[in-house]
Protein backbone atom coordinates (compact mmCIF):
# COMPACT_ATOMS: atom_id res chain seq x y z
CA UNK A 1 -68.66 52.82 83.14
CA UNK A 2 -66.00 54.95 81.36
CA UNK A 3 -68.46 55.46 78.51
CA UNK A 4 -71.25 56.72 80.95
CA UNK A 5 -68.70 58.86 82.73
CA UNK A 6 -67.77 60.44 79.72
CA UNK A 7 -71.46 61.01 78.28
CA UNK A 8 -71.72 62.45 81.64
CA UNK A 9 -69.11 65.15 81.25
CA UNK A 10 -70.18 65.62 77.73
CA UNK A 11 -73.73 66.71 79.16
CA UNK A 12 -72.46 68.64 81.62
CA UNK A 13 -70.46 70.63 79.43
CA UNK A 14 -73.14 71.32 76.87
CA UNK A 15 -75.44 72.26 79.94
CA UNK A 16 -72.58 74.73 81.11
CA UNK A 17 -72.62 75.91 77.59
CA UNK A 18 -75.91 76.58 77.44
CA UNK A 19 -75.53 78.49 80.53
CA UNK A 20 -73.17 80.37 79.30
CA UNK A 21 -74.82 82.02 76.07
CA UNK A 22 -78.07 82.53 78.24
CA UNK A 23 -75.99 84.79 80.05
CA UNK A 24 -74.00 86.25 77.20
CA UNK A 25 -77.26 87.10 75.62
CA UNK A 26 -78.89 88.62 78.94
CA UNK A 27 -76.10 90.60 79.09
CA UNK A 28 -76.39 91.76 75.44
CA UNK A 29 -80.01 92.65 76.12
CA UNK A 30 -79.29 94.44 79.21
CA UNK A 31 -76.44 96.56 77.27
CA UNK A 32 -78.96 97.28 74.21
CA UNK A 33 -81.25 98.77 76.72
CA UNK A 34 -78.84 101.06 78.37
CA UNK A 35 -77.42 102.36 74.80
CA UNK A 36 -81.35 102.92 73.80
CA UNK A 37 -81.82 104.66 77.55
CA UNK A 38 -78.38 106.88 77.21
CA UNK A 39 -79.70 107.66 73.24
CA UNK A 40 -82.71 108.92 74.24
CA UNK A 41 -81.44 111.35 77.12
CA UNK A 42 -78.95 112.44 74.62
CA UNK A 43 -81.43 113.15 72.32
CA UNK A 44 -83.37 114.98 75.28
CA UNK A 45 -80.36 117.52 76.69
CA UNK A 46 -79.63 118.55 72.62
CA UNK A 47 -83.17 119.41 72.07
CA UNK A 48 -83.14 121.46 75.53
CA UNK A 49 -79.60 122.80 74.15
CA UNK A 50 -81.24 123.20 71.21
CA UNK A 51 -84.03 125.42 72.07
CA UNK A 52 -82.12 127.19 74.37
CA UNK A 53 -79.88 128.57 71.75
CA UNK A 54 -82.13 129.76 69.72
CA UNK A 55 -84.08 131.71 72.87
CA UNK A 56 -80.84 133.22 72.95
CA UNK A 57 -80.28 134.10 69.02
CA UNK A 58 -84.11 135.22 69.35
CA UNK A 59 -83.28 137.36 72.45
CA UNK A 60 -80.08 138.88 70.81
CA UNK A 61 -81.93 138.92 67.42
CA UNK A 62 -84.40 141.46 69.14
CA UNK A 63 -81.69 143.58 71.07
CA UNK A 64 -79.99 144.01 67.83
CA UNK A 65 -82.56 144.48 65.36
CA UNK A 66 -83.90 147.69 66.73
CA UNK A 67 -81.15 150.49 65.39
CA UNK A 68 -79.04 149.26 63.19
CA UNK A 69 -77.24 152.54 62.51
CA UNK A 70 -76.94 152.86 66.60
CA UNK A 71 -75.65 149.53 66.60
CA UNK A 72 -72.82 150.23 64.07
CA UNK A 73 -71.57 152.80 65.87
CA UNK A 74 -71.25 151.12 68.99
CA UNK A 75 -69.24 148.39 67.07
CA UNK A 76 -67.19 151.02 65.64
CA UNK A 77 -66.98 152.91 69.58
CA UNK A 78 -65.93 149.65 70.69
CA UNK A 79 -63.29 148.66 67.97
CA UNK A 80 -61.75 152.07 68.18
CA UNK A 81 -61.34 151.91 71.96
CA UNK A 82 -59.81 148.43 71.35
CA UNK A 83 -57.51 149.94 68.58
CA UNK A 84 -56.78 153.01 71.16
CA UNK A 85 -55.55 150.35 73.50
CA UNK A 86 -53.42 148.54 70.73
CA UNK A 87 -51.92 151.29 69.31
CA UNK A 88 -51.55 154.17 71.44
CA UNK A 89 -49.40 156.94 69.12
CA UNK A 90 -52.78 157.49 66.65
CA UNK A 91 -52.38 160.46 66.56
CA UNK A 92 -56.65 160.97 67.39
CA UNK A 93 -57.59 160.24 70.66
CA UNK A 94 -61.04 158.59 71.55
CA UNK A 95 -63.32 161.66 72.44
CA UNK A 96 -62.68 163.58 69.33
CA UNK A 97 -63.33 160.47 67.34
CA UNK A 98 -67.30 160.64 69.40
CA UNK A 99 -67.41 164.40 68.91
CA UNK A 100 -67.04 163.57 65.03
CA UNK A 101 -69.10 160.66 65.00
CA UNK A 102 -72.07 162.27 66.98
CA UNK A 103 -73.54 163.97 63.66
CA UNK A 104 -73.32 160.68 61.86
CA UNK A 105 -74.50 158.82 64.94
CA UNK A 106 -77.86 160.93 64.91
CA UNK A 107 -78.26 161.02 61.11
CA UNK A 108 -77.96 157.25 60.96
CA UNK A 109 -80.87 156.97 64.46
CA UNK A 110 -82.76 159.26 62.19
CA UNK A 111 -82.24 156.84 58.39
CA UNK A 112 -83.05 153.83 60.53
CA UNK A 113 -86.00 154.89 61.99
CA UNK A 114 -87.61 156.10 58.66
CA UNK A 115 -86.07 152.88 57.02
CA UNK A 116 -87.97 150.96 59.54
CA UNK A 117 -91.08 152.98 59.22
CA UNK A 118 -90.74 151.73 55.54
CA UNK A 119 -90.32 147.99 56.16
CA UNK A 120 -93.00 148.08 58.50
């Protein structure tokens, strides 16, 4: 009787074991399929990132690209202003630094557009 008890247990623990990596394994599977899911929308929003960055670089690109003697200028306006702001005692102030820069601001509208008219 102790023998059968005992075979008894024994089957009941190899059934509970059984049991067990069934639902070790479902839960494996089900963890696998959420990792492929996330993956895949991951993949998704950096391709949307992706393109939408380079809209962006395209959209500057074209802004940019048109004048690139204007453009200079305009970096230079801006980094003098900034530099005017930094450093108030030089001793030119912003305006005169346009009034010179207008000659060289036309003369460079005027190389870019017949440098274009070139690459073109």
């Amino acid at each position: 009787m102790e023998s059968s008890r005992q075979g008894g247990g024994i089957q009941q623990l190899l059934a509970a074991e059984q049991e067990a990596q069934h639902i070790v394994n479902e839960a494996r599977n089900l963890k696998k399929a959420r990792l492929k899911q996330a993956k895949e929308e991951a993949e998704r929003e950096i391709a949307q990132y992706r393109a939408q960055v380079e809209a962006d670089f395209q959209r500057k690109l074209e802004e940019t690209s048109g004048d690139s003697g204007a453009n200079v200028l305009s970096f230079l306006y801006s980094k003098t202003a900034a530099m005017m702001e930094i450093f108030p005692s030089w001793p030119m102030s912003f305006s005169l630094l346009q009034e010179e820069w207008k000659p060289m601001e036309t003369a460079a509208k005027t190389t870019a557009g017949e440098d274009a008219k070139g690459f073109l």
